[in-house]
N, C-alpha and C. Protein backbone atom coordinates (compact mmCIF):
# COMPACT_ATOMS: atom_id res chain seq x y z
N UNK A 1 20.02 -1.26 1.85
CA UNK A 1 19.16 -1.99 0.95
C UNK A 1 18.25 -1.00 0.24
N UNK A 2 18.09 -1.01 -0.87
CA UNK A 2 17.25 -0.34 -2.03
C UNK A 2 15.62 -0.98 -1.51
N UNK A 3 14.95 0.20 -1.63
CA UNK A 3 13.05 -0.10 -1.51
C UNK A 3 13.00 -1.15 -2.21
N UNK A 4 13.50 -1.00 -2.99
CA UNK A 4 12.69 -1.69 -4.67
C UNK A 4 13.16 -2.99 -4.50
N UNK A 5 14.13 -3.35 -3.47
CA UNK A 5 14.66 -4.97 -3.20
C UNK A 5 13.86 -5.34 -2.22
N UNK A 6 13.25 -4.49 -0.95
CA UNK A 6 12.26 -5.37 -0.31
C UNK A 6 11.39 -6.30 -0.01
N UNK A 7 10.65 -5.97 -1.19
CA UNK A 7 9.89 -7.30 -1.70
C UNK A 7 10.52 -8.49 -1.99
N UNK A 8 11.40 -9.06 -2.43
CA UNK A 8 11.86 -9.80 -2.68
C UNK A 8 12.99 -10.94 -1.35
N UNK A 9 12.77 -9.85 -0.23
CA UNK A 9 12.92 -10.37 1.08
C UNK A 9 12.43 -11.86 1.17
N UNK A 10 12.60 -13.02 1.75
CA UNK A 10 11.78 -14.08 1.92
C UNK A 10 11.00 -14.01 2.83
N UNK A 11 10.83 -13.45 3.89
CA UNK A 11 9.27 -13.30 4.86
C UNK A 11 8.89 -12.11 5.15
N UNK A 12 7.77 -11.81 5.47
CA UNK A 12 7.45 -10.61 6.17
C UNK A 12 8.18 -10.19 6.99
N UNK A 13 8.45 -10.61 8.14
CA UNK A 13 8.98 -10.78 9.05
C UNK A 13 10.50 -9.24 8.85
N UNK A 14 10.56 -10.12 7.36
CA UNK A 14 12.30 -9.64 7.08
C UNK A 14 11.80 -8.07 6.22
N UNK A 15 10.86 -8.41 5.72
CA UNK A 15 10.80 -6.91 4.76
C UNK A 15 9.93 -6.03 5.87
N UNK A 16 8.99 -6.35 7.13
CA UNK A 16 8.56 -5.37 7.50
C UNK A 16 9.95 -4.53 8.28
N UNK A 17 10.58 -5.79 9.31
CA UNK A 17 12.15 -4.94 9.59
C UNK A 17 12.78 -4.20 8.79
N UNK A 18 12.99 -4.53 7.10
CA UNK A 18 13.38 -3.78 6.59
C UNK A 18 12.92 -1.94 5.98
N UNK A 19 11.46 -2.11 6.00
CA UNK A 19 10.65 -1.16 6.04
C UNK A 19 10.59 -0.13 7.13
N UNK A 20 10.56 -0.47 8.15
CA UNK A 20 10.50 0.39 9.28
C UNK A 20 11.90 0.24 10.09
N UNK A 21 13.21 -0.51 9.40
CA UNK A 21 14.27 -0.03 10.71
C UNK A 21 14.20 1.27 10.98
N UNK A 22 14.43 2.27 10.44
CA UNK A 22 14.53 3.43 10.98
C UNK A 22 13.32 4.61 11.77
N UNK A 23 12.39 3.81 11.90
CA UNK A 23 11.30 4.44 12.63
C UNK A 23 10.90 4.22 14.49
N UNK A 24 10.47 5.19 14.86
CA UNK A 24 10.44 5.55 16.18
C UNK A 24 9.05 5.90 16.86
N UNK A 25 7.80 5.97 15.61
CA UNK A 25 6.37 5.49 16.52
C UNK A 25 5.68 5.36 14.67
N UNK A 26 4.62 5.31 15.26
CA UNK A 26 3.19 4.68 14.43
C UNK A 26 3.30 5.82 12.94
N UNK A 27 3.43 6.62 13.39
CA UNK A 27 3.72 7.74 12.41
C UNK A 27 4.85 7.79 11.22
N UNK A 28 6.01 7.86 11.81
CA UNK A 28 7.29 7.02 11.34
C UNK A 28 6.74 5.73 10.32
N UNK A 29 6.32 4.92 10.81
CA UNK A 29 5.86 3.64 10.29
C UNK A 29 5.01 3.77 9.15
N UNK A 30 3.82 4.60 9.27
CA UNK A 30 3.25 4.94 8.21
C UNK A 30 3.82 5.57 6.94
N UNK A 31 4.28 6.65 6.83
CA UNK A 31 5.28 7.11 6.30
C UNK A 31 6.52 6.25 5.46
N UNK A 32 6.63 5.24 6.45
CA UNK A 32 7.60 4.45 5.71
C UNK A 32 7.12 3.43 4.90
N UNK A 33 6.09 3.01 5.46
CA UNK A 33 5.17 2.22 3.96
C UNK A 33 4.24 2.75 2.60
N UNK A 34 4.13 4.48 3.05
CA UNK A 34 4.15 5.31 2.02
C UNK A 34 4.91 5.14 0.71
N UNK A 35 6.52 5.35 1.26
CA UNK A 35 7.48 5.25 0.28
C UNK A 35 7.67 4.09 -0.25
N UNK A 36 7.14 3.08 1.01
CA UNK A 36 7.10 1.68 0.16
C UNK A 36 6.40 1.15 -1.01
N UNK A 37 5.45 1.71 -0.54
CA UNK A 37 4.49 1.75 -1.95
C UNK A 37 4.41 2.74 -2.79
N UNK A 38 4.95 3.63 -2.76
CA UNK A 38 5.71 4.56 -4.07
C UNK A 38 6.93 3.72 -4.50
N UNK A 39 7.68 3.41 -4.07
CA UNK A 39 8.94 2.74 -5.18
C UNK A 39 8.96 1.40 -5.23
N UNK A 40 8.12 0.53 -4.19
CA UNK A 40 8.73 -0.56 -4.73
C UNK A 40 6.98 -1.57 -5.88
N UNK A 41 6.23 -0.68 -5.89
CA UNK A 41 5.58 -0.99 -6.52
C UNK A 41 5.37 -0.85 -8.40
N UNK A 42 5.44 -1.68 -9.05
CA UNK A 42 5.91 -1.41 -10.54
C UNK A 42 4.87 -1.36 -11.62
N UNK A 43 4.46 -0.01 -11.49
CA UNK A 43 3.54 0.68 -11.55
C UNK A 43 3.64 0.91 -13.50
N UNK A 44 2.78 0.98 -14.48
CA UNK A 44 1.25 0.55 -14.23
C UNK A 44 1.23 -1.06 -14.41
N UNK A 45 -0.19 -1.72 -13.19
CA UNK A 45 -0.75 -2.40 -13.23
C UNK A 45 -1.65 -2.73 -13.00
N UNK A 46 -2.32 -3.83 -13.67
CA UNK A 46 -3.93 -4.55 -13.39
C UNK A 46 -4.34 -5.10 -11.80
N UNK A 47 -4.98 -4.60 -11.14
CA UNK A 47 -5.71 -4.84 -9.69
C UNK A 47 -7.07 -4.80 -9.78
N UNK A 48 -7.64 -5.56 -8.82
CA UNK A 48 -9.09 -5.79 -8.44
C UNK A 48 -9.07 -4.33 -7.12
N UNK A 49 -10.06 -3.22 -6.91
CA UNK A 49 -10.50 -2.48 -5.80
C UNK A 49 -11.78 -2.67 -5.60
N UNK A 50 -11.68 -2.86 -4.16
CA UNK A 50 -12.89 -3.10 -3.30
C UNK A 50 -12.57 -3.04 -1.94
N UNK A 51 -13.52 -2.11 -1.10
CA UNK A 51 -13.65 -2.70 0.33
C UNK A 51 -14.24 -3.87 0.68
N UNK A 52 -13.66 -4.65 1.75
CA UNK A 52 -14.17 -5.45 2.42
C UNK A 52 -15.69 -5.94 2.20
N UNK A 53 -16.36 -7.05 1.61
CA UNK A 53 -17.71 -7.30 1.39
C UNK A 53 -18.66 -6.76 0.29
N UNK A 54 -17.66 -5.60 -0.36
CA UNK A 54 -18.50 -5.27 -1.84
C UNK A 54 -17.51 -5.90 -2.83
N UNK A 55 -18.40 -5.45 -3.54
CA UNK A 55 -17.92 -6.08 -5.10
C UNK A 55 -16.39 -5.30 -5.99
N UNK A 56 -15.40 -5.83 -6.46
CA UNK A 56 -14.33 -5.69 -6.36
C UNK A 56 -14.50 -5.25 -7.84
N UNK A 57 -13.57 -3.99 -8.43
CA UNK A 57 -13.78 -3.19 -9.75
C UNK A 57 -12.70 -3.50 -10.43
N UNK A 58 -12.00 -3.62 -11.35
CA UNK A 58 -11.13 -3.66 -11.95
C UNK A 58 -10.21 -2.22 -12.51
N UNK A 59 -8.89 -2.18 -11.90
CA UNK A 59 -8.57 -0.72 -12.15
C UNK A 59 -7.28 -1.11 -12.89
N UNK A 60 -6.49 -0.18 -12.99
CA UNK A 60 -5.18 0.13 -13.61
C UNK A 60 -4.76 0.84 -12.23
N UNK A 61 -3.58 0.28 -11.25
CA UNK A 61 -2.69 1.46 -10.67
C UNK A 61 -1.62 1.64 -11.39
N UNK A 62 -1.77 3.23 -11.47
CA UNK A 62 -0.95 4.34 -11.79
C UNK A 62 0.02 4.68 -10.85
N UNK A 63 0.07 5.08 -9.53
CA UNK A 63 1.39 5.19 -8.74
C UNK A 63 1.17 5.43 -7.58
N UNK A 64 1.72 6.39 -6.61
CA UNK A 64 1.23 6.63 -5.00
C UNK A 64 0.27 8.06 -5.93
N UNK A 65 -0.52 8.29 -4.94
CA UNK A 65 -1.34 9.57 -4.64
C UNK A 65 -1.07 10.53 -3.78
N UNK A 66 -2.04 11.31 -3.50
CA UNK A 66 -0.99 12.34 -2.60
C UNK A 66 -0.97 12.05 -1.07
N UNK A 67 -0.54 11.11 -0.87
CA UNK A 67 0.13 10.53 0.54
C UNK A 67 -1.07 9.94 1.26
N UNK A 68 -1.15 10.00 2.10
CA UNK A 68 -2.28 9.15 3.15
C UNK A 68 -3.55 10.31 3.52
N UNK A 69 -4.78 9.77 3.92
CA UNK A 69 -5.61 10.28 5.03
C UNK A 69 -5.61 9.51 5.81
N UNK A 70 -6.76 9.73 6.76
CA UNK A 70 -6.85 9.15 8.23
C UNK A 70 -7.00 7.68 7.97
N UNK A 71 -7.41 7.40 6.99
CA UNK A 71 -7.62 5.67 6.62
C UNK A 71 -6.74 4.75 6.28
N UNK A 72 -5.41 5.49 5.54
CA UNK A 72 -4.19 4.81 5.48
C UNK A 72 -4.22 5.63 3.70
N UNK A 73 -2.80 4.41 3.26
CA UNK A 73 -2.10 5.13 1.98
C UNK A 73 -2.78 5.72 1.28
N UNK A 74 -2.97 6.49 -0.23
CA UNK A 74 -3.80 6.42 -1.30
C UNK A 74 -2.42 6.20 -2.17
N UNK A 75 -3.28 5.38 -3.63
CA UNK A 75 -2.94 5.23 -4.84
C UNK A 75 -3.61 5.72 -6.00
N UNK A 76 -3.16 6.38 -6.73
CA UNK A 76 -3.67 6.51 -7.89
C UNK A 76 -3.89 5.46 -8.87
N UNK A 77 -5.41 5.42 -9.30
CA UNK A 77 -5.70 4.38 -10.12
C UNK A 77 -6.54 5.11 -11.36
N UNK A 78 -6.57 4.26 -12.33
CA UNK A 78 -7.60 4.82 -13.35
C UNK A 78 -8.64 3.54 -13.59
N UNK A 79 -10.57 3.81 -13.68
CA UNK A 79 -10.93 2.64 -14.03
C UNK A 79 -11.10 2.84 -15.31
N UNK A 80 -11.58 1.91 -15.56
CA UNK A 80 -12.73 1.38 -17.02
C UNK A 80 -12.64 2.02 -17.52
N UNK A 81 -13.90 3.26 -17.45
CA UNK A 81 -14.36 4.41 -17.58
C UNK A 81 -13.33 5.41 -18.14
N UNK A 82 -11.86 5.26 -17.41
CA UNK A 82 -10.90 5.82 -17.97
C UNK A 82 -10.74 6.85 -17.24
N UNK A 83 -11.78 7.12 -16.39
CA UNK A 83 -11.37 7.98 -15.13
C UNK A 83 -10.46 7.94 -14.13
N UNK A 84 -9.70 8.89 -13.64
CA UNK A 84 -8.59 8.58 -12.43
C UNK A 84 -9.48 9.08 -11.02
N UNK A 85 -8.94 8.59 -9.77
CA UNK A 85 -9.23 8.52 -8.70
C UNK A 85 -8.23 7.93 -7.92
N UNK A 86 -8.10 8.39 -6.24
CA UNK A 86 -7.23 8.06 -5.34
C UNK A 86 -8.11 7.21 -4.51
N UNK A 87 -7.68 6.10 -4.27
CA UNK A 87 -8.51 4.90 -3.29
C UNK A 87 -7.17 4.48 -1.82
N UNK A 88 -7.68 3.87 -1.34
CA UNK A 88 -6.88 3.22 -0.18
C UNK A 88 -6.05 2.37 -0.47
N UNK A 89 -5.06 2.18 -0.48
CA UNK A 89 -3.97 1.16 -1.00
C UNK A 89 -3.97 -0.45 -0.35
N UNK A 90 -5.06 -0.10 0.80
CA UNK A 90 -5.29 -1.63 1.39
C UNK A 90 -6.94 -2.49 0.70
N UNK A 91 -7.37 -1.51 -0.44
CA UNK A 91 -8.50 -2.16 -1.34
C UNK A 91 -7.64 -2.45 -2.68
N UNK A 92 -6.77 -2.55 -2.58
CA UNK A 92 -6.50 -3.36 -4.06
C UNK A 92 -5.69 -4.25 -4.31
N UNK A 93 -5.94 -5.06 -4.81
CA UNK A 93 -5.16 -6.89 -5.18
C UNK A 93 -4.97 -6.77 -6.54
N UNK A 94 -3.49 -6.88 -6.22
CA UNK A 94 -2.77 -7.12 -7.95
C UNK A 94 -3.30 -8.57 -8.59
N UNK A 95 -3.87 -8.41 -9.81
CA UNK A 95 -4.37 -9.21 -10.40
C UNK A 95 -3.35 -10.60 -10.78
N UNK A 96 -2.18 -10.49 -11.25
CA UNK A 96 -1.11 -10.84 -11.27
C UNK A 96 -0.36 -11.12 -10.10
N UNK A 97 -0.68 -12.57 -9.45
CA UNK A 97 -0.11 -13.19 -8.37
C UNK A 97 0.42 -14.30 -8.84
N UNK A 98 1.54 -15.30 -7.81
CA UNK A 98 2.49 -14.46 -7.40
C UNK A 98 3.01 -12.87 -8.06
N UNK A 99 3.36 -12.03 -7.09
CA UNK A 99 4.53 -11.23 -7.53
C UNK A 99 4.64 -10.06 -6.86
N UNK A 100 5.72 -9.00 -7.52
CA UNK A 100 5.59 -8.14 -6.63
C UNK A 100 4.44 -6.92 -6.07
N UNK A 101 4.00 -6.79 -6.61
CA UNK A 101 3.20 -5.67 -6.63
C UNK A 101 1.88 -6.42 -6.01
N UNK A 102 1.54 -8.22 -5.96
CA UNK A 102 0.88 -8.70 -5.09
C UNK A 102 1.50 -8.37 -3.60
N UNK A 103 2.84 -8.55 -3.45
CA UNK A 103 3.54 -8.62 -2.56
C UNK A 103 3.49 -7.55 -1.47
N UNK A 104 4.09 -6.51 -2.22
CA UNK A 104 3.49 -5.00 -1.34
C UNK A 104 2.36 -4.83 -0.94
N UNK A 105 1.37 -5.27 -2.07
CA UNK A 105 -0.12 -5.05 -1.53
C UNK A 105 -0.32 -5.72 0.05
N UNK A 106 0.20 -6.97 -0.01
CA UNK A 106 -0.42 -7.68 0.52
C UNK A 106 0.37 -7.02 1.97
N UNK A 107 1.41 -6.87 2.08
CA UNK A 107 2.00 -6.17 2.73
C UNK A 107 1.37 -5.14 3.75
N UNK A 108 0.88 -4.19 2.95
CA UNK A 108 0.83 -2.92 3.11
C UNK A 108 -0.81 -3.28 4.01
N UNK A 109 -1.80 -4.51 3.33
CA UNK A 109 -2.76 -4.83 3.79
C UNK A 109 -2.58 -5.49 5.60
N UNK A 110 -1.60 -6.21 5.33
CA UNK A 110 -1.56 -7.24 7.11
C UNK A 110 -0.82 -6.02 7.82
N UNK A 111 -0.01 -4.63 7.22
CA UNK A 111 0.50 -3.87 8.50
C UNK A 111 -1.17 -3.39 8.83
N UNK A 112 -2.17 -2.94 7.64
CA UNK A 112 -3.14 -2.24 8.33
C UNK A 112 -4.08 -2.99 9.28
N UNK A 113 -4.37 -4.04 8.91
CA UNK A 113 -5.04 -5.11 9.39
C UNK A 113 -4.68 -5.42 10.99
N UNK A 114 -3.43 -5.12 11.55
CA UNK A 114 -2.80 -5.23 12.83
C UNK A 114 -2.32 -4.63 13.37
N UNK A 115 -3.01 -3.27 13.53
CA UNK A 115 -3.67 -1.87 13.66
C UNK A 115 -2.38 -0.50 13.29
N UNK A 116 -1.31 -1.16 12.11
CA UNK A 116 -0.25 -0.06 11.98
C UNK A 116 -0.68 1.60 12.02
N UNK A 117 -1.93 1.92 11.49
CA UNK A 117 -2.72 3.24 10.93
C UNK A 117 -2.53 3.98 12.44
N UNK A 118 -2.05 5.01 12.85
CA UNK A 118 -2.22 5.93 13.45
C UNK A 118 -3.88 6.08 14.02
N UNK A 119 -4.01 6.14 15.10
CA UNK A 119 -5.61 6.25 15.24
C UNK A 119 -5.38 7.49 16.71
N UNK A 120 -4.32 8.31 17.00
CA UNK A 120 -4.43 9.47 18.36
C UNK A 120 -5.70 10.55 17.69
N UNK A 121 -6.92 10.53 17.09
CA UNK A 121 -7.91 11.87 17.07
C UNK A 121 -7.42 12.85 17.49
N UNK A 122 -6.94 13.28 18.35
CA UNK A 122 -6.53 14.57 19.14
C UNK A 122 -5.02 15.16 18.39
N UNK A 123 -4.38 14.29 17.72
CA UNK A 123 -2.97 14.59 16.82
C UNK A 123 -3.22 14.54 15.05
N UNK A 124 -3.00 15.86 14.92
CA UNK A 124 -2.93 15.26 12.95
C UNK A 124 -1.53 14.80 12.43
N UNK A 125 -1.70 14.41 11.39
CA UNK A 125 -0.83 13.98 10.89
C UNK A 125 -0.56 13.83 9.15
């Protein structure tokens, strides 16, 4: 199965299996929703960014960024301003729901939410 058909899976259930069959710990897993959100997201589009309880900005994502930190994915976005910046890929909601690029988000949000992120301190990654 092609990335870029994942989304279009009918449950989570079916696209997270499809996302991570081939992985073997937390690391693996991460990694594989990396690429998920490099290809199957259809990039550029209009999203709301915000953490949790602040006020949500209006950006343009541009594509993946340069891979993860300790907090999970980054994406490249550009705001307003017209400035670019790399944010967390679990602060932004495609403005344009249903669809896909809601889809991944939302995705990429309930693996972090139910603790997918690597958290061993003592291992980098």
């Amino acid at each position: 199965m092609d990335i870029a058909d994942i989304p279009n899976l009918p449950s989570r259930e079916e696209r997270f299996e499809a996302i991570t069959v081939d992985c073997y710990n937390e690391y693996e897993q991460l990694s594989a929703f990396e690429v998920y959100l490099s290809d199957a997201l259809r990039t550029p589009f209009a999203a709301l960014w915000g953490a949790p309880g602040t006020e949500r900005l209006p950006v343009t994502v541009l594509g993946a960024g340069d891979g993860s930190d300790d907090d999970g994915v980054l994406l490249r976005v550009r705001l307003a301003d017209g400035d670019e910046q790399e944010v967390l890929a679990d602060q932004l909601y495609a403005v344009e729901t249903p669809g896909v690029n809601a889809t991944v988000l939302d995705d990429y949000r309930v693996f972090v939410v139910e603790g997918g992120l690597p958290r061993d301190d003592d291992e980098e990654w």
